[in-house]
PDB file of N, CA and C in Angstrom:
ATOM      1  N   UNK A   1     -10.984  -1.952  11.124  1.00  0.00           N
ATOM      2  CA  UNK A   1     -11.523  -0.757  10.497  1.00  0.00           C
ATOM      3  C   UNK A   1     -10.919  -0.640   9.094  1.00  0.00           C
ATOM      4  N   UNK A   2     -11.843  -0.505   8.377  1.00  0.00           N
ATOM      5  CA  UNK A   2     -11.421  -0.796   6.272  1.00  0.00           C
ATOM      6  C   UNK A   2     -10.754   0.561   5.952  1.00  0.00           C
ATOM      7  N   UNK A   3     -10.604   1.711   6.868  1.00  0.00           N
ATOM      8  CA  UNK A   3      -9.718   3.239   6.544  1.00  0.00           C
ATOM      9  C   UNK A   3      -8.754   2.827   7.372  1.00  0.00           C
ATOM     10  N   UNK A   4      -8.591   2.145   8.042  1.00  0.00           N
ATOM     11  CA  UNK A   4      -6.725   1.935   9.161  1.00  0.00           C
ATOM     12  C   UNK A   4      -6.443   0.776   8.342  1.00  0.00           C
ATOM     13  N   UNK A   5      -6.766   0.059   7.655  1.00  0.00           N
ATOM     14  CA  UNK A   5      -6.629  -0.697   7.069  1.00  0.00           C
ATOM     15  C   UNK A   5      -6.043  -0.848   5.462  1.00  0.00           C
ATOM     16  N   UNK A   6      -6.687   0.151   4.664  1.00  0.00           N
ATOM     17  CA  UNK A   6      -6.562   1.194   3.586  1.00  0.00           C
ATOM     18  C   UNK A   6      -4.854   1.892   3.731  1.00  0.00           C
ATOM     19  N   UNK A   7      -5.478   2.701   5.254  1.00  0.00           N
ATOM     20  CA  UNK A   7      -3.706   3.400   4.914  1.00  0.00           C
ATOM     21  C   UNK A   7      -2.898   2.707   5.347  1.00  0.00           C
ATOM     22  N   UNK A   8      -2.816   1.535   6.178  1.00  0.00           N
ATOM     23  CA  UNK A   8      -1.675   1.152   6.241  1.00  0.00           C
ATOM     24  C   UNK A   8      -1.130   0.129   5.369  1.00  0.00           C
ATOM     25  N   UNK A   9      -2.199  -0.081   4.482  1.00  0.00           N
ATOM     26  CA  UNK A   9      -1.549  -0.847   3.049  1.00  0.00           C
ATOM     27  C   UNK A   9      -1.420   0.044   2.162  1.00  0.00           C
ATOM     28  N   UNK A  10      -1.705   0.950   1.810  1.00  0.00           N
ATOM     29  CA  UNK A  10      -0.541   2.259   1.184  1.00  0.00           C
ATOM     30  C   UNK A  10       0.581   2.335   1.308  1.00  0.00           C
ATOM     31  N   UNK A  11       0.636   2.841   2.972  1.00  0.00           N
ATOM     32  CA  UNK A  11       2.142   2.939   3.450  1.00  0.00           C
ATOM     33  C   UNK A  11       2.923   1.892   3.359  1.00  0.00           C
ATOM     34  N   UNK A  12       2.602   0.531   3.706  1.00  0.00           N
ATOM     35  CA  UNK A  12       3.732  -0.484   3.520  1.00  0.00           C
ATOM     36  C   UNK A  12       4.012  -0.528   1.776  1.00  0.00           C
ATOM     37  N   UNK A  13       3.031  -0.554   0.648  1.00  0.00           N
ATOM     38  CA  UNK A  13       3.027  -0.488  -0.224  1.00  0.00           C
ATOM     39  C   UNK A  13       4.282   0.879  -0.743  1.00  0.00           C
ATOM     40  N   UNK A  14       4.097   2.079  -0.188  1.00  0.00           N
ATOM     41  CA  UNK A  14       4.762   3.465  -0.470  1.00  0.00           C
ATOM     42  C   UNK A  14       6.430   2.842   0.280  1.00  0.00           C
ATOM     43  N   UNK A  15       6.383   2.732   1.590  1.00  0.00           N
ATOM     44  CA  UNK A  15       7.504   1.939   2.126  1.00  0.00           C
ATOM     45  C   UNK A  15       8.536   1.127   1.468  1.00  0.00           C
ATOM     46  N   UNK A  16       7.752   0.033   1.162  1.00  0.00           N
ATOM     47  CA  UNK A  16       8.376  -1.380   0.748  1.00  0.00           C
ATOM     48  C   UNK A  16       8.978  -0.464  -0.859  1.00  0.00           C
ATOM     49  N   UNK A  17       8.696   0.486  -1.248  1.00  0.00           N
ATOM     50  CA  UNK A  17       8.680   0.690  -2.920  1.00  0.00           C
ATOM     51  C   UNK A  17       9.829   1.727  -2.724  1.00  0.00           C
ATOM     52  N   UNK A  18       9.998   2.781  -1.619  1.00  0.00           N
ATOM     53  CA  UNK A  18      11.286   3.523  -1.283  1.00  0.00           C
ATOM     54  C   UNK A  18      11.694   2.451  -0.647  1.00  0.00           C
ATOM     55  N   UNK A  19      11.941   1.506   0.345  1.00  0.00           N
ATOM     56  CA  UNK A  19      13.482   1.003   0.476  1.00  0.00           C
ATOM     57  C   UNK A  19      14.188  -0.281  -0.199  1.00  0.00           C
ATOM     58  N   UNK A  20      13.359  -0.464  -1.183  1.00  0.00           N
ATOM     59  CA  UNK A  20      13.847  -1.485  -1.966  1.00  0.00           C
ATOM     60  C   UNK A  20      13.734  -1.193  -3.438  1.00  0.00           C
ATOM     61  N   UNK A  21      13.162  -0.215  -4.176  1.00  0.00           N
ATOM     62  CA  UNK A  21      13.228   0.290  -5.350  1.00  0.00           C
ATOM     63  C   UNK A  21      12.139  -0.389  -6.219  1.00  0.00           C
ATOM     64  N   UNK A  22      11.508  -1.323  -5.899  1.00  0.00           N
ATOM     65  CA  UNK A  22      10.794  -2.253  -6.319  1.00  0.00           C
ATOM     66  C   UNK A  22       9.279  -2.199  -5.937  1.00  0.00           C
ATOM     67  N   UNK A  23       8.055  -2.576  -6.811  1.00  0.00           N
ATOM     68  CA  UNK A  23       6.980  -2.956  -6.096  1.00  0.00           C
ATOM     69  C   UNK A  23       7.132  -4.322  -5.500  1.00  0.00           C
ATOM     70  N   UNK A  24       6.068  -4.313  -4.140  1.00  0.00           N
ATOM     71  CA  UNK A  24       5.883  -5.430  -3.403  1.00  0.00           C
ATOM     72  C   UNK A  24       4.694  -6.583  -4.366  1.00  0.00           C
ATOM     73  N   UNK A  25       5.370  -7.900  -4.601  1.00  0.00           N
ATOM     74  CA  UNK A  25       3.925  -8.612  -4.788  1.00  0.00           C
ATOM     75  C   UNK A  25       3.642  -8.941  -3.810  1.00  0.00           C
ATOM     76  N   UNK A  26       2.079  -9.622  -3.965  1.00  0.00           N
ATOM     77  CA  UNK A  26       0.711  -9.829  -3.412  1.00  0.00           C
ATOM     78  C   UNK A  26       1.449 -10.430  -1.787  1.00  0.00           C
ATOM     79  N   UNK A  27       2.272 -11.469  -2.018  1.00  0.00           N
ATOM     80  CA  UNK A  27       2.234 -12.386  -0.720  1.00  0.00           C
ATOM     81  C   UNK A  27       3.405 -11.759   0.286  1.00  0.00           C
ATOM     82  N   UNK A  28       4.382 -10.637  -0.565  1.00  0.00           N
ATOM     83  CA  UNK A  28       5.338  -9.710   0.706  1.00  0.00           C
ATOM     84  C   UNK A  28       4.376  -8.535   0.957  1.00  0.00           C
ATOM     85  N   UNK A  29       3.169  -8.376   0.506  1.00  0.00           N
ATOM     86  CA  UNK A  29       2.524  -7.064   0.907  1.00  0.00           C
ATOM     87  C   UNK A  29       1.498  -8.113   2.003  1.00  0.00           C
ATOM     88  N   UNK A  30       0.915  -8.801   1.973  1.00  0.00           N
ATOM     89  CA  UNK A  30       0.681  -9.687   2.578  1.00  0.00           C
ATOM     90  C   UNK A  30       1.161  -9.885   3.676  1.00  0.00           C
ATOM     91  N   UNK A  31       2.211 -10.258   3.776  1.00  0.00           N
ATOM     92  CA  UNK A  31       2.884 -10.849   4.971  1.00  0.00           C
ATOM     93  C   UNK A  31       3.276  -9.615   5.698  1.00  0.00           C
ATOM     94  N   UNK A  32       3.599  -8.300   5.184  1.00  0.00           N
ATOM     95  CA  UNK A  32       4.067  -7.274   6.126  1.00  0.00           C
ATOM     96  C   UNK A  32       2.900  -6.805   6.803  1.00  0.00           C
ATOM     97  N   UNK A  33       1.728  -6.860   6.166  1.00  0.00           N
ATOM     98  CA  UNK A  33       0.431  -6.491   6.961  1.00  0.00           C
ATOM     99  C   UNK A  33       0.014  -7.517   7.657  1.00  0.00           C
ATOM    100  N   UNK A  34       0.224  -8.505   7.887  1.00  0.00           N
ATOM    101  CA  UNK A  34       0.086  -9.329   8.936  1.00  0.00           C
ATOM    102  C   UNK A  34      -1.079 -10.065   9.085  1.00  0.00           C
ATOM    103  N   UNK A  35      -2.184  -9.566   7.557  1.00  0.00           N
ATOM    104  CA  UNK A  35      -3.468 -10.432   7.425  1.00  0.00           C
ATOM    105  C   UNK A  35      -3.384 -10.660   6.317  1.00  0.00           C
ATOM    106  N   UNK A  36      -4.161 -12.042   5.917  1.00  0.00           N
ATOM    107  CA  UNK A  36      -4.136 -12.374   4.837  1.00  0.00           C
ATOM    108  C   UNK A  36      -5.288 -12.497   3.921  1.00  0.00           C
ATOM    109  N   UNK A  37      -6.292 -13.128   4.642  1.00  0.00           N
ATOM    110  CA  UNK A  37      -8.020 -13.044   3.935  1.00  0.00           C
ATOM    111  C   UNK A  37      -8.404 -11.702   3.781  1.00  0.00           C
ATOM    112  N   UNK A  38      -8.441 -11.085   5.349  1.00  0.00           N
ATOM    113  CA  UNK A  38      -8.796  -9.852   5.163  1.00  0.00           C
ATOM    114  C   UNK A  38      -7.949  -8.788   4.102  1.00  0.00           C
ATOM    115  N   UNK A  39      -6.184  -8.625   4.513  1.00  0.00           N
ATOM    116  CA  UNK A  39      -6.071  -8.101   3.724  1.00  0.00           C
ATOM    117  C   UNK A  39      -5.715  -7.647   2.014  1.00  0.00           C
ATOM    118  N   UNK A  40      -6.305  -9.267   1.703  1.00  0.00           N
ATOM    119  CA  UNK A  40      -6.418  -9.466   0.617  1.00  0.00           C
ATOM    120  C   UNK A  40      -8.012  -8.519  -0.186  1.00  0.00           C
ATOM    121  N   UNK A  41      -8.798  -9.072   0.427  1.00  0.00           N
ATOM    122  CA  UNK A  41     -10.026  -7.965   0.448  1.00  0.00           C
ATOM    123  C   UNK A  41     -10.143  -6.415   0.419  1.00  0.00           C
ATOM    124  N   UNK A  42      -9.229  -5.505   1.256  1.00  0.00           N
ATOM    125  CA  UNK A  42      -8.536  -4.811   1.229  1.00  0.00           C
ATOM    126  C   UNK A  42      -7.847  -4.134   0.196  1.00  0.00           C
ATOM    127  N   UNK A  43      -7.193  -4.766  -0.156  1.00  0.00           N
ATOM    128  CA  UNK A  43      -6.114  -5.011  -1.452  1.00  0.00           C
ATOM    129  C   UNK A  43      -7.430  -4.602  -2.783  1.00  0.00           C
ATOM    130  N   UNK A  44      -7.671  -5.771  -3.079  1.00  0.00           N
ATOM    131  CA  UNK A  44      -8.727  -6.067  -4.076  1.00  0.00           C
ATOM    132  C   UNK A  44      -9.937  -4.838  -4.023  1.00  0.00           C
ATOM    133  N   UNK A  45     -10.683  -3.964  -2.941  1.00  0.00           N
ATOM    134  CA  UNK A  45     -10.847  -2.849  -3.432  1.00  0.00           C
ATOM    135  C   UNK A  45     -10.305  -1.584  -3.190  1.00  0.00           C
ATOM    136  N   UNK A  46      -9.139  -1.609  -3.201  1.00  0.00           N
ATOM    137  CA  UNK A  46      -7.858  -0.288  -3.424  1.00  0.00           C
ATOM    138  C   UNK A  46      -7.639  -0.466  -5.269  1.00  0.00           C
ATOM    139  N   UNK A  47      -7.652  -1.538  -5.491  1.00  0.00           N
ATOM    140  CA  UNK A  47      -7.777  -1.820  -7.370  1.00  0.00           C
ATOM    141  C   UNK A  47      -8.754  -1.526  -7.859  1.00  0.00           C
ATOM    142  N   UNK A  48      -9.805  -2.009  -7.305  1.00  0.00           N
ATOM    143  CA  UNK A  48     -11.308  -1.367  -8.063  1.00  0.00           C
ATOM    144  C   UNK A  48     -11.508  -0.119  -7.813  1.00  0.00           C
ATOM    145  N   UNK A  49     -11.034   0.472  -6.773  1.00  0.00           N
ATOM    146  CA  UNK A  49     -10.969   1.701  -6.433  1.00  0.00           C
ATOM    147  C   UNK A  49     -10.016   3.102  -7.521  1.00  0.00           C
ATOM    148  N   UNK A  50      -9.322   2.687  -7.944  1.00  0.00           N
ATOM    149  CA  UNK A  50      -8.695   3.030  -8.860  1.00  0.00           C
ATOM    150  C   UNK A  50      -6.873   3.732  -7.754  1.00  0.00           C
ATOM    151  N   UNK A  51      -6.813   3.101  -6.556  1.00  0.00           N
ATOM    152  CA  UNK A  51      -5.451   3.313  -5.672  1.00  0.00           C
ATOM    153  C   UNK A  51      -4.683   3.138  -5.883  1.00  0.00           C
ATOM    154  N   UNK A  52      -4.436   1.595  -6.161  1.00  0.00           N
ATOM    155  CA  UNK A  52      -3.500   0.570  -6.314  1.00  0.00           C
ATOM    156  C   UNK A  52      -3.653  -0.034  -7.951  1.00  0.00           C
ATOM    157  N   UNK A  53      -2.955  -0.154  -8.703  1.00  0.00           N
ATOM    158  CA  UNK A  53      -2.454  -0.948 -10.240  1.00  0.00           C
ATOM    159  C   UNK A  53      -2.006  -2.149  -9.856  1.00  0.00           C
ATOM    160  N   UNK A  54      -2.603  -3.564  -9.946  1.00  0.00           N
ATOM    161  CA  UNK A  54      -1.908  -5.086  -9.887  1.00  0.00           C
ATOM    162  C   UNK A  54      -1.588  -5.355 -11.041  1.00  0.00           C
ATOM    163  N   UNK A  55      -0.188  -5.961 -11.351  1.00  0.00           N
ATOM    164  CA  UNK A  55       0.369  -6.448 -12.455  1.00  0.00           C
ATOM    165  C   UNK A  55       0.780  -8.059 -12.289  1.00  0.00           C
ATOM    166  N   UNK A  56       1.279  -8.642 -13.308  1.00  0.00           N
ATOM    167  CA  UNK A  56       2.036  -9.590 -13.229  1.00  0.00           C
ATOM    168  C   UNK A  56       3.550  -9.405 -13.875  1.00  0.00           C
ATOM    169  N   UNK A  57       4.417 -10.193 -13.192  1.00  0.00           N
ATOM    170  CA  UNK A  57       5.631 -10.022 -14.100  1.00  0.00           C
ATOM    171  C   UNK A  57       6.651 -11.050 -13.109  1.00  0.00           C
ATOM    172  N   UNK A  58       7.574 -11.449 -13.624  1.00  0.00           N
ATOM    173  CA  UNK A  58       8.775 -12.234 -12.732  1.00  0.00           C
ATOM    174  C   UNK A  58       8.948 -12.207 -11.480  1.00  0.00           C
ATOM    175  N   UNK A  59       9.249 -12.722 -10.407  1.00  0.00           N
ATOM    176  CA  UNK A  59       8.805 -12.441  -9.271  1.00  0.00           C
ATOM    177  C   UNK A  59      10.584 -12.014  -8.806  1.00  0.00           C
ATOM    178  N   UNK A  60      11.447 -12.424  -9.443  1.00  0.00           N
ATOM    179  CA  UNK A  60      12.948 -11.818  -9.833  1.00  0.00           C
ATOM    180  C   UNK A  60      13.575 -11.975 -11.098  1.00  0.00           C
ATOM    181  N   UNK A  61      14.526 -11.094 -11.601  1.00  0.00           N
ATOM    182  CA  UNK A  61      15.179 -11.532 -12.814  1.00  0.00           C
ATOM    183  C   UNK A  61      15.923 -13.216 -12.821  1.00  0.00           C
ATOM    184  N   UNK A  62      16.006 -13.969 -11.820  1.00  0.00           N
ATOM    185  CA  UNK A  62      16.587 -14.855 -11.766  1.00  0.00           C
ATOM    186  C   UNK A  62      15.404 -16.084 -11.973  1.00  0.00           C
ATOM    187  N   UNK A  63      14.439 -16.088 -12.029  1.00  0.00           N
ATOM    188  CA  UNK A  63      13.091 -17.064 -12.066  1.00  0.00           C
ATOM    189  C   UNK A  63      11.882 -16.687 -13.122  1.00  0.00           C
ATOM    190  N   UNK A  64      11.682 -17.807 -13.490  1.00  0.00           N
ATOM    191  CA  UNK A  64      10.526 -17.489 -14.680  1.00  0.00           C
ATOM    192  C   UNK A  64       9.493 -17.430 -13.904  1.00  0.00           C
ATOM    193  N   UNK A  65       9.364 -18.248 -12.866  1.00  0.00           N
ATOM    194  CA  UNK A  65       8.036 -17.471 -11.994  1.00  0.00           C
ATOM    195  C   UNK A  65       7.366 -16.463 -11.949  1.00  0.00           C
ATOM    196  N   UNK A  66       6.098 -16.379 -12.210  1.00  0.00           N
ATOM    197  CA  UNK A  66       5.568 -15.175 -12.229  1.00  0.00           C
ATOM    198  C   UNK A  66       4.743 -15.091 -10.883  1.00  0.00           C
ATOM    199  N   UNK A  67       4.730 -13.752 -10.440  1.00  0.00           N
ATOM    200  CA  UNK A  67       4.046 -12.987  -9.232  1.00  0.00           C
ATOM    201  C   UNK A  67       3.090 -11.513  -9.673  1.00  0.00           C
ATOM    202  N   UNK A  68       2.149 -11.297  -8.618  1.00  0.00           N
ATOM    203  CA  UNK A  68       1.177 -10.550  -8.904  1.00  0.00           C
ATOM    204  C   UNK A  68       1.847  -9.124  -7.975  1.00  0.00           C
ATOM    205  N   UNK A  69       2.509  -8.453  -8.632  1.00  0.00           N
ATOM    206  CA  UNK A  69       2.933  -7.481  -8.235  1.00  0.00           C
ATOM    207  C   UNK A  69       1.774  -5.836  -7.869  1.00  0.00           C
ATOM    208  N   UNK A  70       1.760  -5.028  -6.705  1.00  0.00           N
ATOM    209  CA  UNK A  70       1.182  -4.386  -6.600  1.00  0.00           C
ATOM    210  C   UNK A  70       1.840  -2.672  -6.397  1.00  0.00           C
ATOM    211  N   UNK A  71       1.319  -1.670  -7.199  1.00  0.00           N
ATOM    212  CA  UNK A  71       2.157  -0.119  -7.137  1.00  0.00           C
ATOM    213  C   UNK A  71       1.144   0.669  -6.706  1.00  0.00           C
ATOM    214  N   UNK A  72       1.194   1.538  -6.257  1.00  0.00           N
ATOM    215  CA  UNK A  72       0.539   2.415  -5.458  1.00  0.00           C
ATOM    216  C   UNK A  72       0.446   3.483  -6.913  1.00  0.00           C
ATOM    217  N   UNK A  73      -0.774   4.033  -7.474  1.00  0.00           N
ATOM    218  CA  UNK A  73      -1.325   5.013  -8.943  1.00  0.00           C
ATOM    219  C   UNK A  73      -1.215   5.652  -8.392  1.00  0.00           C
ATOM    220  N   UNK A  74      -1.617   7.218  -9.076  1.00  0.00           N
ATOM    221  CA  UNK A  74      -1.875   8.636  -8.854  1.00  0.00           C
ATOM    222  C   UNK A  74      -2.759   9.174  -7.867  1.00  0.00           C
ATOM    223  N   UNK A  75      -3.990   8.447  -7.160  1.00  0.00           N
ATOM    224  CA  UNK A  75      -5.163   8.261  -6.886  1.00  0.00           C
ATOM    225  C   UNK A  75      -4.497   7.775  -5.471  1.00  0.00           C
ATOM    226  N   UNK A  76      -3.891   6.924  -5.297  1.00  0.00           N
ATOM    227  CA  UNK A  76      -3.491   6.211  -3.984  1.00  0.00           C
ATOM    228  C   UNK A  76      -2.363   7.344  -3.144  1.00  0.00           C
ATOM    229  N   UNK A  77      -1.267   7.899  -4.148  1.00  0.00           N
ATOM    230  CA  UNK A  77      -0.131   8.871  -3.835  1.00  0.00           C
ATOM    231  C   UNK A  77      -1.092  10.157  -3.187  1.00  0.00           C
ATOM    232  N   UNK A  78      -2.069  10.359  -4.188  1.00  0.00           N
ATOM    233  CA  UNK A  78      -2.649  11.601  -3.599  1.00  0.00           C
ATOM    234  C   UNK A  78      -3.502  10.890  -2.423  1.00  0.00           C
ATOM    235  N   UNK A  79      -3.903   9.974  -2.051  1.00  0.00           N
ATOM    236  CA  UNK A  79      -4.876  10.061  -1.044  1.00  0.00           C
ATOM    237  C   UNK A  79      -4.032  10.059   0.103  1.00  0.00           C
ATOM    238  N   UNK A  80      -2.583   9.671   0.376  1.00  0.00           N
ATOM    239  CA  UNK A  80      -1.681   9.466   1.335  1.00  0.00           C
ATOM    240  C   UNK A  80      -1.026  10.734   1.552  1.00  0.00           C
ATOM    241  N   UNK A  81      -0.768  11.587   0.103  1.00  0.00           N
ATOM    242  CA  UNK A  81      -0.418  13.062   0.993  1.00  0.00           C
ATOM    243  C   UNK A  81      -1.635  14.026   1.329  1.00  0.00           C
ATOM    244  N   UNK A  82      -3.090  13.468   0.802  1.00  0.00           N
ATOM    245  CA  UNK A  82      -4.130  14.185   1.647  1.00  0.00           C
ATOM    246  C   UNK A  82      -3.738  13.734   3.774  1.00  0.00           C
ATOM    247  N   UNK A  83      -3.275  12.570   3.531  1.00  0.00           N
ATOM    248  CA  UNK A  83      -3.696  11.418   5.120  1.00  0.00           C
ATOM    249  C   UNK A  83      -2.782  12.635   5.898  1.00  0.00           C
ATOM    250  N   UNK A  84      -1.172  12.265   5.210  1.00  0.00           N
ATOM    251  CA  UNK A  84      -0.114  13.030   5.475  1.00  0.00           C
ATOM    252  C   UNK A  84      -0.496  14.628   6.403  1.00  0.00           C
ATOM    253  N   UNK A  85      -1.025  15.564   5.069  1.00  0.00           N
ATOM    254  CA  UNK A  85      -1.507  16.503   5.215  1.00  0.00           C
ATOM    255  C   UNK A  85      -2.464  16.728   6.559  1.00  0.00           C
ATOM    256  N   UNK A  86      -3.357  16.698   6.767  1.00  0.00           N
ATOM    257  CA  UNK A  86      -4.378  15.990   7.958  1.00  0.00           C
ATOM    258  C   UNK A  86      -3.651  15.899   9.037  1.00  0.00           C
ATOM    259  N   UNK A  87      -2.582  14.620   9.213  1.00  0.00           N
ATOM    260  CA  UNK A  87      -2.328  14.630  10.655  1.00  0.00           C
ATOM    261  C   UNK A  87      -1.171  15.833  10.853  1.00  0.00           C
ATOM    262  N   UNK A  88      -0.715  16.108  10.022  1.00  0.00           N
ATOM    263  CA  UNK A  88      -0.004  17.648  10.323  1.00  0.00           C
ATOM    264  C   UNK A  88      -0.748  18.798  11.038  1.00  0.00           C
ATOM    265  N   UNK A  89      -1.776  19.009  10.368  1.00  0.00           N
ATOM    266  CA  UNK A  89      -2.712  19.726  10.833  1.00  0.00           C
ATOM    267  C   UNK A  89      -3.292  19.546  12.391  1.00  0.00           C
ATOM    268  N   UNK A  90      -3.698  18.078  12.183  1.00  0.00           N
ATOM    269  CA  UNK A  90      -4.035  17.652  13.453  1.00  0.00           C
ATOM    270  C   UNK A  90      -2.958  17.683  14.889  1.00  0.00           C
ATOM    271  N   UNK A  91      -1.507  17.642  14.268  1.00  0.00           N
ATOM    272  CA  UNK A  91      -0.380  17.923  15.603  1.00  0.00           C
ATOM    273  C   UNK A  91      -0.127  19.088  15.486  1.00  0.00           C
ATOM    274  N   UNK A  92      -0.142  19.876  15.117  1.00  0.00           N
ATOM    275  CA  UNK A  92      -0.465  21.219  14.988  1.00  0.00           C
ATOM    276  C   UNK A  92      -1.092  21.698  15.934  1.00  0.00           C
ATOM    277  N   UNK A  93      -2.334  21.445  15.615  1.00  0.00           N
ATOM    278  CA  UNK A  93      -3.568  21.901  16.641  1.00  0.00           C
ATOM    279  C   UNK A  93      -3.472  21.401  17.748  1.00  0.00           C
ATOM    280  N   UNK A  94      -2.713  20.044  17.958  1.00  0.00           N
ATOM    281  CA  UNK A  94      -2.815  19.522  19.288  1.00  0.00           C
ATOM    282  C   UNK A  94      -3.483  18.632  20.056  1.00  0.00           C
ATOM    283  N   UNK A  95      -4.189  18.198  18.448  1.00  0.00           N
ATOM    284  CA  UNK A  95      -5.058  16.700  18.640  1.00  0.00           C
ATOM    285  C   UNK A  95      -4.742  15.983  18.816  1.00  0.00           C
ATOM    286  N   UNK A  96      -3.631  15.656  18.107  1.00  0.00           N
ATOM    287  CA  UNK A  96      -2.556  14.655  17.747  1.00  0.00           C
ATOM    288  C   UNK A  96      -1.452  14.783  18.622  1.00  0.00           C
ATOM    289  N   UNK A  97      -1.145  13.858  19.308  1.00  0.00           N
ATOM    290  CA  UNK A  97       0.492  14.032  20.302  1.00  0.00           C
ATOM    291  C   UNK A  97       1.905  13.824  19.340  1.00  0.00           C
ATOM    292  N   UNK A  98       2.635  14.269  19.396  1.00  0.00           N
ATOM    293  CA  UNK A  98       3.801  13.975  18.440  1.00  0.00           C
ATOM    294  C   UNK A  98       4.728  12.762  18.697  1.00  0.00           C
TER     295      UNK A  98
END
């Protein structure tokens, strides 16, 4: 499903960016979601979408390598504290089990 799919590449994206201070590139956002064709597809319209910003830049200060780094925009932050918002509501009411 391309919306369970959506938020949970947000969240690892929002995740990976609080416990390491850093954006995730393409192939650790990749690998934590556990698909790769698909959630590359995925990926690719969260950018056209205007969610997600892909950059390039060093893949560490220690390597000239470059990697396709991915940050979660203004557009993506707000659609995750709309998600946020929602299932509050929803355990609230009692839709939702806690």
């Amino acid at each position: 499903n391309k919306i369970t799919s959506t938020m949970r590449l947000l969240n690892i994206i929002r995740q990976f960016n609080s416990q390491t201070g850093r954006d995730p590139y393409t192939r650790e956002l990749l690998r934590l979601l556990g698909t790769w064709g698909y959630g590359e597809s995925v990926l690719l319209s969260l950018e056209e979408a205007g969610f997600v910003e892909r950059y390039r830049d060093r893949c560490s200060p220690a390597t000239r390598r470059k990697c396709l780094f991915n940050r979660l925009i203004d557009k993506g932050i707000e659609y995750l504290e709309l998600l946020d918002s929602a299932q509050k509501l929803l355990e609230r009411g009692g839709v939702l089990g806690r």
